[in-house]
N, C-alpha and C. Protein backbone atom coordinates (compact mmCIF):
# COMPACT_ATOMS: atom_id res chain seq x y z
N UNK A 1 137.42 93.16 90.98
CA UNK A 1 136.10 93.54 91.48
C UNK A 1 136.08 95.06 91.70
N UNK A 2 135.36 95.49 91.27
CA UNK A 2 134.87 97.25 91.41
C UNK A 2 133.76 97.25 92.00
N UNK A 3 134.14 98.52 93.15
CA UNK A 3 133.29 99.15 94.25
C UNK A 3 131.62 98.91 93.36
N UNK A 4 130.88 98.67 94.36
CA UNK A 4 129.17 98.10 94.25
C UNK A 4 128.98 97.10 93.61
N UNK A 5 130.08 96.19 93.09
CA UNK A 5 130.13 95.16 92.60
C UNK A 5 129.20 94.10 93.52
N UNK A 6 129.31 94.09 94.92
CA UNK A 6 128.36 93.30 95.93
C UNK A 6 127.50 93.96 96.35
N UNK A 7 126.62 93.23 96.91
CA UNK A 7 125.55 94.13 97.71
C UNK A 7 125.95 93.84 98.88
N UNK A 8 125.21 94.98 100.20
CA UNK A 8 125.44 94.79 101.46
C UNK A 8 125.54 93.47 101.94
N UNK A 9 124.36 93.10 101.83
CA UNK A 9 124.61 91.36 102.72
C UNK A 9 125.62 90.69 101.68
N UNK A 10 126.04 90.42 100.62
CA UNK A 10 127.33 89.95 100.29
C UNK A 10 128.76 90.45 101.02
N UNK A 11 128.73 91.41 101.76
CA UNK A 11 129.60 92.13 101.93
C UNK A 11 129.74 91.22 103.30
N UNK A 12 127.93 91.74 103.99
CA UNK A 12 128.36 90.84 105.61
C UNK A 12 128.58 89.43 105.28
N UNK A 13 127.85 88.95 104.94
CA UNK A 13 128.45 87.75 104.82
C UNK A 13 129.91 87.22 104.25
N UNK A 14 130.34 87.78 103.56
CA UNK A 14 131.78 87.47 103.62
C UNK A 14 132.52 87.80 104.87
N UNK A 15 132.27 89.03 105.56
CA UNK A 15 133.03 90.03 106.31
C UNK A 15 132.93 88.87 108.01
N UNK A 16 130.98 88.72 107.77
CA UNK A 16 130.83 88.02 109.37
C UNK A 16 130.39 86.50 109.14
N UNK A 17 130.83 85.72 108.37
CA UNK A 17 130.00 84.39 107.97
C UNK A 17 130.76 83.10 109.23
N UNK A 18 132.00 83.93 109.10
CA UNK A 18 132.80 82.67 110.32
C UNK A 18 133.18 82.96 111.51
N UNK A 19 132.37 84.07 112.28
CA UNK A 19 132.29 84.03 113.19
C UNK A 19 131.71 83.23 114.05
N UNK A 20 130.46 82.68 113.86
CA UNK A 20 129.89 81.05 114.34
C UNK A 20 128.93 82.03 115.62
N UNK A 21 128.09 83.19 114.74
CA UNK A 21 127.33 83.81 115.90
C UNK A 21 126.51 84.22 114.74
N UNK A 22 124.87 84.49 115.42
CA UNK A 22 123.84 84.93 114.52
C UNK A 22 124.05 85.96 113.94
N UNK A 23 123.70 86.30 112.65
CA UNK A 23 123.46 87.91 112.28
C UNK A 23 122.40 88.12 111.61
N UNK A 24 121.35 88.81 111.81
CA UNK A 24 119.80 89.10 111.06
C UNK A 24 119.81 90.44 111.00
N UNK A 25 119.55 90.40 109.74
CA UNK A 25 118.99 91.74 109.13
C UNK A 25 117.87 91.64 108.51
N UNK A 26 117.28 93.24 108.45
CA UNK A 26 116.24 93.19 107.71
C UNK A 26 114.97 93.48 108.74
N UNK A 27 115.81 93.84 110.08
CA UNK A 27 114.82 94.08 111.67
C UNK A 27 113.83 95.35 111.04
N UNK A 28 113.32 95.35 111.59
CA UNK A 28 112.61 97.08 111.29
C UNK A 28 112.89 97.88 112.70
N UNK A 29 114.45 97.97 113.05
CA UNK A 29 115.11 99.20 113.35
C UNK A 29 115.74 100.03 112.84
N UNK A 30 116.19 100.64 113.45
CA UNK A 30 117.03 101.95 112.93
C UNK A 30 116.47 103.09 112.57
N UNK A 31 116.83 103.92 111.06
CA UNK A 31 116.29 105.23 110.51
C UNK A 31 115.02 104.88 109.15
N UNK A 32 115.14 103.55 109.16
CA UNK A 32 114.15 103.54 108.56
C UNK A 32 112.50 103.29 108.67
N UNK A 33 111.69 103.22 108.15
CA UNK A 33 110.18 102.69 108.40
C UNK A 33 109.51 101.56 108.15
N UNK A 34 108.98 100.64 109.20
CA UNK A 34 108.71 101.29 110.40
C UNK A 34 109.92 101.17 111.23
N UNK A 35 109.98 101.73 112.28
CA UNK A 35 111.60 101.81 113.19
C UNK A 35 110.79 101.96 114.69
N UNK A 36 110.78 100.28 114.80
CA UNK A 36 110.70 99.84 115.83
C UNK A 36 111.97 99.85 117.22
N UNK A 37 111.20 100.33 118.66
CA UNK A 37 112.67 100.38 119.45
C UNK A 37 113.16 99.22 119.84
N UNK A 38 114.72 99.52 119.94
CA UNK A 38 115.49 98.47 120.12
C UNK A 38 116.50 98.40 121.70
N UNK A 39 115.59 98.81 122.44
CA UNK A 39 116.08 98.96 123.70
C UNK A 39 117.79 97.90 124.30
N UNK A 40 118.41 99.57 124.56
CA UNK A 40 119.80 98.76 124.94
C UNK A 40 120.11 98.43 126.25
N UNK A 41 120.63 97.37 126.65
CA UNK A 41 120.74 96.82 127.92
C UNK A 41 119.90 95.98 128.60
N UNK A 42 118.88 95.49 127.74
CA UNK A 42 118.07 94.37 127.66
C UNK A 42 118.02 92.74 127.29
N UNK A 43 117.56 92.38 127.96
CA UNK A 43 117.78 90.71 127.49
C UNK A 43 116.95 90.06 126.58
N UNK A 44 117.80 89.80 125.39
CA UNK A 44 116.53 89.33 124.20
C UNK A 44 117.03 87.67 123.50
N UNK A 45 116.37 87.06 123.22
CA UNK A 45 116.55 86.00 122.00
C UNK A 45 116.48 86.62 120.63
N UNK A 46 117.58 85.60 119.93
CA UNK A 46 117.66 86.41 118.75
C UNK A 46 117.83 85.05 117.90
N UNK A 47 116.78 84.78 117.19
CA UNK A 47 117.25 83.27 116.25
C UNK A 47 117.42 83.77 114.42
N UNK A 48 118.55 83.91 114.48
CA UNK A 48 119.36 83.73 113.09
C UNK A 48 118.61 83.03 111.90
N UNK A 49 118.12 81.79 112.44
CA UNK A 49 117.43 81.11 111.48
C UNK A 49 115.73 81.64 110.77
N UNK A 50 114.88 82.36 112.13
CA UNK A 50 113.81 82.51 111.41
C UNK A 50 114.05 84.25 111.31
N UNK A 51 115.01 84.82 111.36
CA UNK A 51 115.00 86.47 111.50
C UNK A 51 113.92 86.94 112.50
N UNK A 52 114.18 86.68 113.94
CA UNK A 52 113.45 87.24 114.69
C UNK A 52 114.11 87.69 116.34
N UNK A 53 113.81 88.37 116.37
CA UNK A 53 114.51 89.13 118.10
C UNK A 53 113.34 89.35 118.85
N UNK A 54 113.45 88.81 120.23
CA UNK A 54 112.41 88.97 121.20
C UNK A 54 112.99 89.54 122.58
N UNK A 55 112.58 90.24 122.76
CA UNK A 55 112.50 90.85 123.86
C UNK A 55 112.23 89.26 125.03
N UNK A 56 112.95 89.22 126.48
CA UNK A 56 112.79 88.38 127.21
C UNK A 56 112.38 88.92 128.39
């Protein structure tokens, strides 16, 4: 296998698939647009299944 052979989420998912904890991507945080805040030290739900994080 040669480098860019996977794409990112192939990557997480190999890397985080058996940890047995949610991972969603695809939030509209970070550096891109739109870049919604993601306030730290807050209590949120986060369901894996429909890709969504809520603020609690």
């Amino acid at each position: 296998m040669l480098p860019g052979d996977l794409s990112l989420e192939e990557v997480l998912r190999e890397r985080l698939g058996d940890l047995g904890v949610p991972v969603v991507g695809g939030l509209p945080v970070g550096h891109g647009r739109p870049n919604l805040a993601l306030p730290l030290g807050r209590l949120a739900r986060l369901d894996g299944s429909r890709g969504q994080l809520a603020q609690l």
